[in-house]
N, C-alpha and C. Protein backbone atom coordinates (compact mmCIF):
# COMPACT_ATOMS: atom_id res chain seq x y z
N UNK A 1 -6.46 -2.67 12.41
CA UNK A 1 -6.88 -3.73 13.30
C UNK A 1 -8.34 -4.07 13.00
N UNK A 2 -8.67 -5.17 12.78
CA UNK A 2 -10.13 -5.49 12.56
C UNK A 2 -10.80 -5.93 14.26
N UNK A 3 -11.72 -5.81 13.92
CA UNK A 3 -12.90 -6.19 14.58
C UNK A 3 -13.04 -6.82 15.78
N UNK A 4 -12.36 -8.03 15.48
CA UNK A 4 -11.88 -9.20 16.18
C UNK A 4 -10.47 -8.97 16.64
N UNK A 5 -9.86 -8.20 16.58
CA UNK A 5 -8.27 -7.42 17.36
C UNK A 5 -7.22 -8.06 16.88
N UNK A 6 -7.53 -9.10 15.23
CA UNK A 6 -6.61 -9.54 14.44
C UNK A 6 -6.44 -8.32 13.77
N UNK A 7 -4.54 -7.98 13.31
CA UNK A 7 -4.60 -6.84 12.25
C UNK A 7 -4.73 -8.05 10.48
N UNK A 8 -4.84 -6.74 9.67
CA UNK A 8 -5.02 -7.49 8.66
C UNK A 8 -3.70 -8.12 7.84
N UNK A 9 -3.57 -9.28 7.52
CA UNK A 9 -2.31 -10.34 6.68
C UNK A 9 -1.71 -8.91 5.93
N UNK A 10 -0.28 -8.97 6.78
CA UNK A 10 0.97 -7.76 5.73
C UNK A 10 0.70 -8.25 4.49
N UNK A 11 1.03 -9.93 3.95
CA UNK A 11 0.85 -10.09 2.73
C UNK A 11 -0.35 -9.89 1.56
N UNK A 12 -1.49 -9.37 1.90
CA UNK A 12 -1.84 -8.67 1.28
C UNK A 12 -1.58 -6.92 0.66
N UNK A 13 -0.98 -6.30 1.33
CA UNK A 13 0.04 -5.45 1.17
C UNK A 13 1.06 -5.60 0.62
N UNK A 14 1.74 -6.28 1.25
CA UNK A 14 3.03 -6.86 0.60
C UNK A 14 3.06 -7.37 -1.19
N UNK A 15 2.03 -8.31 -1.58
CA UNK A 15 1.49 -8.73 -2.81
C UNK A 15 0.93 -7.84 -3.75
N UNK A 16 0.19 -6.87 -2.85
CA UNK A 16 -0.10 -5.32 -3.56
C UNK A 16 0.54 -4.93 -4.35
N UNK A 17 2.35 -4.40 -3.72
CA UNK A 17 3.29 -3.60 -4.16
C UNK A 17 4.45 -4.46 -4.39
N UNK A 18 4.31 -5.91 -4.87
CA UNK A 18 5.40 -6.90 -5.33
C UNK A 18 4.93 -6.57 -6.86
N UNK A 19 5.23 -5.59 -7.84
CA UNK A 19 4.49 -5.72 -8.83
C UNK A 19 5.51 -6.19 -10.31
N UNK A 20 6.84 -6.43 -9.58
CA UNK A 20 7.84 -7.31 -10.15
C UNK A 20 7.52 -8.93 -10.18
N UNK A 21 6.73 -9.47 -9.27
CA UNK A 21 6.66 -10.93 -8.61
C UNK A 21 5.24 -10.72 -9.07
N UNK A 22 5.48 -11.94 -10.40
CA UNK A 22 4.17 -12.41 -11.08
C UNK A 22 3.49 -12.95 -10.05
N UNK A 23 3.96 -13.84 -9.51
CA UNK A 23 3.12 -14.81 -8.00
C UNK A 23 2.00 -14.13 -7.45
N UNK A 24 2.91 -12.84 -7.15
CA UNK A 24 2.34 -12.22 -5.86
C UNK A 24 0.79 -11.73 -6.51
N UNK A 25 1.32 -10.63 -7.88
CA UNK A 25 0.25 -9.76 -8.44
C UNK A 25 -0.79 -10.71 -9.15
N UNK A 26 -0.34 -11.95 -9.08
CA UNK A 26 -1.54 -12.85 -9.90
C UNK A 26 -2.41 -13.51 -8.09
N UNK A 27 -1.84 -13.21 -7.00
CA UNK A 27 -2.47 -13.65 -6.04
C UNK A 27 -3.20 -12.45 -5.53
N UNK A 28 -2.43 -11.44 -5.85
CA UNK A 28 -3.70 -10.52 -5.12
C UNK A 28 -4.65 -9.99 -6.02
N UNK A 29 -4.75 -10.07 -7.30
CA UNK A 29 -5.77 -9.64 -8.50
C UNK A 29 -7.25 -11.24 -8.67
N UNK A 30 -6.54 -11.65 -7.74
CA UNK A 30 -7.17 -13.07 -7.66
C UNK A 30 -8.57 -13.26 -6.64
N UNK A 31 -9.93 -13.42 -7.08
CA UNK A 31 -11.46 -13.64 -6.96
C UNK A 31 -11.26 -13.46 -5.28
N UNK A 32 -10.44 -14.75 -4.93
CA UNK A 32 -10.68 -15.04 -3.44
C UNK A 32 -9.92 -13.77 -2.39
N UNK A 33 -8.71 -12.95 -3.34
CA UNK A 33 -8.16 -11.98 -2.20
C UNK A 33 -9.53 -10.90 -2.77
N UNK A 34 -10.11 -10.83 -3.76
CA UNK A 34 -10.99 -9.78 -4.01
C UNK A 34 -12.14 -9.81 -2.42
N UNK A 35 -12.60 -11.32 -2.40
CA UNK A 35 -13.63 -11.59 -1.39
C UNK A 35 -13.12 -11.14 0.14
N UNK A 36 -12.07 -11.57 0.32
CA UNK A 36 -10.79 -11.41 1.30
C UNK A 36 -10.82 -9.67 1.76
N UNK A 37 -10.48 -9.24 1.24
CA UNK A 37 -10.82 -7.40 1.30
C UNK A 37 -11.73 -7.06 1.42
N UNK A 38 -12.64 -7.64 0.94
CA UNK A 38 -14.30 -6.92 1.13
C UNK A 38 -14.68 -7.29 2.31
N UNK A 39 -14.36 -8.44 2.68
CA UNK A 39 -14.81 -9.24 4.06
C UNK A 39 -13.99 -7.89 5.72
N UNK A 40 -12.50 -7.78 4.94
CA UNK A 40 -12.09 -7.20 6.06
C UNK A 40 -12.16 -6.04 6.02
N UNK A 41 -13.08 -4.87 4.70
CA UNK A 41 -13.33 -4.13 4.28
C UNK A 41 -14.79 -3.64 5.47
N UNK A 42 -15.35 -4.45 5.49
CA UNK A 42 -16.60 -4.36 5.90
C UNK A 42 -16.06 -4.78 7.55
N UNK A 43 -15.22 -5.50 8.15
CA UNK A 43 -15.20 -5.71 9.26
C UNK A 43 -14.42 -4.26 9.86
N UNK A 44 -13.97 -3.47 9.35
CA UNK A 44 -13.05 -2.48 9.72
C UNK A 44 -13.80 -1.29 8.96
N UNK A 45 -15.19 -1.40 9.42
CA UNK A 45 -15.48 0.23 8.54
C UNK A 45 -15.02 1.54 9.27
N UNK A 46 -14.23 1.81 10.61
CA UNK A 46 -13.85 2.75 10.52
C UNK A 46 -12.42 3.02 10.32
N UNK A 47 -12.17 2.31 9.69
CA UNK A 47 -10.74 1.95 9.38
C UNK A 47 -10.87 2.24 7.75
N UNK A 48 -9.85 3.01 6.79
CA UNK A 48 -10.09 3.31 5.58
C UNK A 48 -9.24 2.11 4.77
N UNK A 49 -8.14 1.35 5.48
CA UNK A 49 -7.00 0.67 4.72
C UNK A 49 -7.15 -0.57 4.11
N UNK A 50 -8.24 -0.97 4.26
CA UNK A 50 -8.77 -2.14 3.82
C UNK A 50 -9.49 -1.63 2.28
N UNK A 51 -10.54 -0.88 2.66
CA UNK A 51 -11.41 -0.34 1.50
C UNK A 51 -10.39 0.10 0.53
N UNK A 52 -9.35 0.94 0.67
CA UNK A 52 -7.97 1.33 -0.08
C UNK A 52 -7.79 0.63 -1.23
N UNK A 53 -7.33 -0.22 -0.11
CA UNK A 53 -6.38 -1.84 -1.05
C UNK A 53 -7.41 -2.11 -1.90
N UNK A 54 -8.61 -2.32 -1.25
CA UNK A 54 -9.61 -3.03 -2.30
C UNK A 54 -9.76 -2.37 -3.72
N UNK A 55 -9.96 -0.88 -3.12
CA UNK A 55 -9.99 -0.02 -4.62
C UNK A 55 -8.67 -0.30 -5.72
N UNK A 56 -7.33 -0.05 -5.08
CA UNK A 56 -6.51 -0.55 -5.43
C UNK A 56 -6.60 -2.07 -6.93
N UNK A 57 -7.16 -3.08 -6.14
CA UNK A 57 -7.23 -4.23 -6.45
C UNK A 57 -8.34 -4.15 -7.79
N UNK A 58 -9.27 -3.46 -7.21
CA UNK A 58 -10.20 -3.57 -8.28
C UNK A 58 -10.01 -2.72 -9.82
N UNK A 59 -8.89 -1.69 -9.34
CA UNK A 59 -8.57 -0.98 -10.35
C UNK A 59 -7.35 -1.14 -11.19
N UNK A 60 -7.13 -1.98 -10.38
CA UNK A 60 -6.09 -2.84 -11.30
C UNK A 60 -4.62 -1.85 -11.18
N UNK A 61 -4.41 -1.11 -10.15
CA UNK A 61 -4.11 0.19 -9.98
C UNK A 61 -2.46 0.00 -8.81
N UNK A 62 -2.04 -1.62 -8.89
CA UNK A 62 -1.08 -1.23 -7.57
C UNK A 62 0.39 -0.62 -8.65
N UNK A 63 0.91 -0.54 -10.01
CA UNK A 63 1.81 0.00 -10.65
C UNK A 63 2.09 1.28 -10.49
N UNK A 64 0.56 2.22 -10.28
CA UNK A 64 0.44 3.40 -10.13
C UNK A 64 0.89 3.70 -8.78
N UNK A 65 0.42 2.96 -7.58
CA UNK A 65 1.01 3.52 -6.17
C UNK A 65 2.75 3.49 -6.15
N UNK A 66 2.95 1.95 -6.81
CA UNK A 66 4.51 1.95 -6.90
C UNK A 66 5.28 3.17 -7.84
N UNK A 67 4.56 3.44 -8.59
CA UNK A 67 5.57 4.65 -9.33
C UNK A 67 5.59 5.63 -8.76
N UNK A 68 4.59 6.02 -7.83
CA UNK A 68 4.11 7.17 -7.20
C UNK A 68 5.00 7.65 -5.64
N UNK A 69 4.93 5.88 -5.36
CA UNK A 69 6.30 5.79 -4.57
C UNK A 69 7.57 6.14 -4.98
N UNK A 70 7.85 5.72 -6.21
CA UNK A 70 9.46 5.53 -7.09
C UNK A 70 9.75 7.68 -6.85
N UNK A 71 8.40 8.01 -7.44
CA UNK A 71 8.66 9.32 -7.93
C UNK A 71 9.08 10.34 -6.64
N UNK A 72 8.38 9.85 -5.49
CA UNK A 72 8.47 10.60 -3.77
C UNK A 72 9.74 9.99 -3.47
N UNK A 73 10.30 8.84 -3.59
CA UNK A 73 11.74 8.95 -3.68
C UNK A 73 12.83 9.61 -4.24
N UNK A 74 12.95 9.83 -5.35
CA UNK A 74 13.71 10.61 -6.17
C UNK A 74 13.74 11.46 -5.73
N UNK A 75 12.25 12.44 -5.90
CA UNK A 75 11.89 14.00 -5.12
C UNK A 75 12.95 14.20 -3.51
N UNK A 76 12.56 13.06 -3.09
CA UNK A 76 13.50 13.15 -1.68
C UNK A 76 15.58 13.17 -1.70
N UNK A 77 15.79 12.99 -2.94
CA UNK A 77 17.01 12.96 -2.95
C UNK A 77 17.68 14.77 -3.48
N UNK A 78 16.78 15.22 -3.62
CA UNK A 78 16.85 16.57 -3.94
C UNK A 78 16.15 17.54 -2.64
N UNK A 79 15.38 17.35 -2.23
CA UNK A 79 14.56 17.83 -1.36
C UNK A 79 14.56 16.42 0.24
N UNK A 80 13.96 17.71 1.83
CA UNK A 80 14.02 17.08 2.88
C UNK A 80 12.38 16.65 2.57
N UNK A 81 11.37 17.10 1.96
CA UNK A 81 9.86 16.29 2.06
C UNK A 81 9.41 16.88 0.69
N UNK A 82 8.46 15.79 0.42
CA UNK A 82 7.99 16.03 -0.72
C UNK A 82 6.15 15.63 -0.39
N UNK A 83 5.22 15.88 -1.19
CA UNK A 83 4.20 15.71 -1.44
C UNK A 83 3.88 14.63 -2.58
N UNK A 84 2.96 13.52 -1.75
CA UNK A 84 2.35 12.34 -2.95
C UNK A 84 0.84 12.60 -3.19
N UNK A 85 0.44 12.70 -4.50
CA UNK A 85 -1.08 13.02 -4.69
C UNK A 85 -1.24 11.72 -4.90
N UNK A 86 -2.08 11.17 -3.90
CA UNK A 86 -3.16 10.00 -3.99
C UNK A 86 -4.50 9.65 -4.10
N UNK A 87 -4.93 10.98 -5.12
CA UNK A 87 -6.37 10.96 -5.50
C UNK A 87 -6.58 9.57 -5.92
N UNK A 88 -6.09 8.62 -6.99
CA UNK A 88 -6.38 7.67 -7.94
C UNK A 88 -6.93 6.40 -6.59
N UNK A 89 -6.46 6.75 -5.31
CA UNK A 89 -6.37 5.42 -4.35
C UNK A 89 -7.68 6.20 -3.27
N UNK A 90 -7.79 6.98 -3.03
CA UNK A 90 -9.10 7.72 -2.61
C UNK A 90 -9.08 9.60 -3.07
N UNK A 91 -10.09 9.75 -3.56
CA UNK A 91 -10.47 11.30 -3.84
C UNK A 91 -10.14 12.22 -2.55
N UNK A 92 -9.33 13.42 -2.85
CA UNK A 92 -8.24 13.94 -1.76
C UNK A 92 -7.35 13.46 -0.86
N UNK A 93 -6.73 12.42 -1.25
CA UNK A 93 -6.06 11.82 -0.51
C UNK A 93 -4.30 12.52 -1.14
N UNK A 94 -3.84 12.60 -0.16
CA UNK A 94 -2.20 12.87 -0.24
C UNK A 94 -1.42 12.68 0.57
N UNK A 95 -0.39 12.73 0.52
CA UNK A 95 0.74 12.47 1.77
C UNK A 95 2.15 13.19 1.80
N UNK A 96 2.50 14.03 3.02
CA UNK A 96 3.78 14.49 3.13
C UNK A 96 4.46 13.64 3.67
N UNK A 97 5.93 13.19 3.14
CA UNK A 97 6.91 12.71 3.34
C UNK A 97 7.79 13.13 3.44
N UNK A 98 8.94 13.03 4.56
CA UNK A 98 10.22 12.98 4.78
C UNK A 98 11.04 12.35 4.64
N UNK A 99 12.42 12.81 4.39
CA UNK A 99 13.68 11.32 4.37
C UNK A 99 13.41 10.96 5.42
N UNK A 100 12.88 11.73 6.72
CA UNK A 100 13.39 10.61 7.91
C UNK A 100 12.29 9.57 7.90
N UNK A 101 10.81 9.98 7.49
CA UNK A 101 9.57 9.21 7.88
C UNK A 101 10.13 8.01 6.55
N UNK A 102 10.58 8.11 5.72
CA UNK A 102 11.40 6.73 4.65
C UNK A 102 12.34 5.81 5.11
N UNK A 103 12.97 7.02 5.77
CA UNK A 103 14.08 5.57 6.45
C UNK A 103 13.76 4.99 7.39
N UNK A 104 12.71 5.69 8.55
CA UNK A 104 12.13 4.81 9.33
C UNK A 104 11.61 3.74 8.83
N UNK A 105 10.28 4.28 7.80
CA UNK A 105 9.59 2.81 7.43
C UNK A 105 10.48 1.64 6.45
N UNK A 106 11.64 1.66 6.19
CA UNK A 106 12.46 0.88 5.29
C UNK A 106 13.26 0.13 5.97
N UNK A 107 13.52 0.68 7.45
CA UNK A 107 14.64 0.14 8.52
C UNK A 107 14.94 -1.25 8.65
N UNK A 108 13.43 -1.86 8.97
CA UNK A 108 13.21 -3.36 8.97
C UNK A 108 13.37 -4.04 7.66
N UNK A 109 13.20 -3.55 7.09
CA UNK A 109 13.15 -4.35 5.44
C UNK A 109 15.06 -4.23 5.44
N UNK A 110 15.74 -2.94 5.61
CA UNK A 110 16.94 -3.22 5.23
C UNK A 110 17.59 -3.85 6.04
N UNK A 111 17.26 -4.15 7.24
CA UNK A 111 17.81 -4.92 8.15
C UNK A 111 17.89 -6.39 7.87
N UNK A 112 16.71 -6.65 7.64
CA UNK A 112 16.31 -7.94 7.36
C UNK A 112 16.97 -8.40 5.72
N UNK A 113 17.51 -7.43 4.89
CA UNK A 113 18.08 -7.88 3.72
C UNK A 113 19.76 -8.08 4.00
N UNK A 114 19.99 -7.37 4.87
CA UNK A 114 21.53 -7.49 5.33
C UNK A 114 21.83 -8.84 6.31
């Protein structure tokens, strides 16, 4: 949530991790979403998810979160949680995951594709 009690545009997220959809990855590698992040980067400094993305963006780096995703999936079809190292997106950063915390966050997306 920024500043002003707007949260920040999904589609910058969304455009992040479209890294199939030339559109998207040529809109978010693009000057004005660069300015765009920094702006809501700086309006949300105690908020880390803005600064993220930005690193993200600047590193040219959203293929790496998506594989990283691809790979904590798989892991989950063998295993109930797995561990994602997300140093490359901030230094000590990681995440435990569950099948259930996946299917929660996917619910809406598969809903909305059916």
């Amino acid at each position: 949530m920024r500043d002003n009690g707007l949260p920040v545009p999904n589609h910058l997220f969304m455009d992040a991790v479209s890294i199939n959809d030339v559109n998207a990855q040529q809109h978010f590698y693009d000057a004005s979403t660069a300015e765009q992040l920094q702006r809501y980067a700086m309006e949300m400094e105690s908020e880390r998810s803005c600064a993220r993305l930005l690193r993200l963006q600047q590193e040219r780096a959203t293929w790496r979160l998506v594989a990283t995703a691809e790979r904590g999936k798989i892991e989950l079809s063998d295993r109930p949680t797995t561990g994602l190292d997300l140093n490359f997106v901030n230094p000590g950063l990681s995440l435990m995951v569950s099948r259930e915390t996946l299917q929660s966050a996917t619910e809406r997306l598969i809903e909305h594709l059916r």
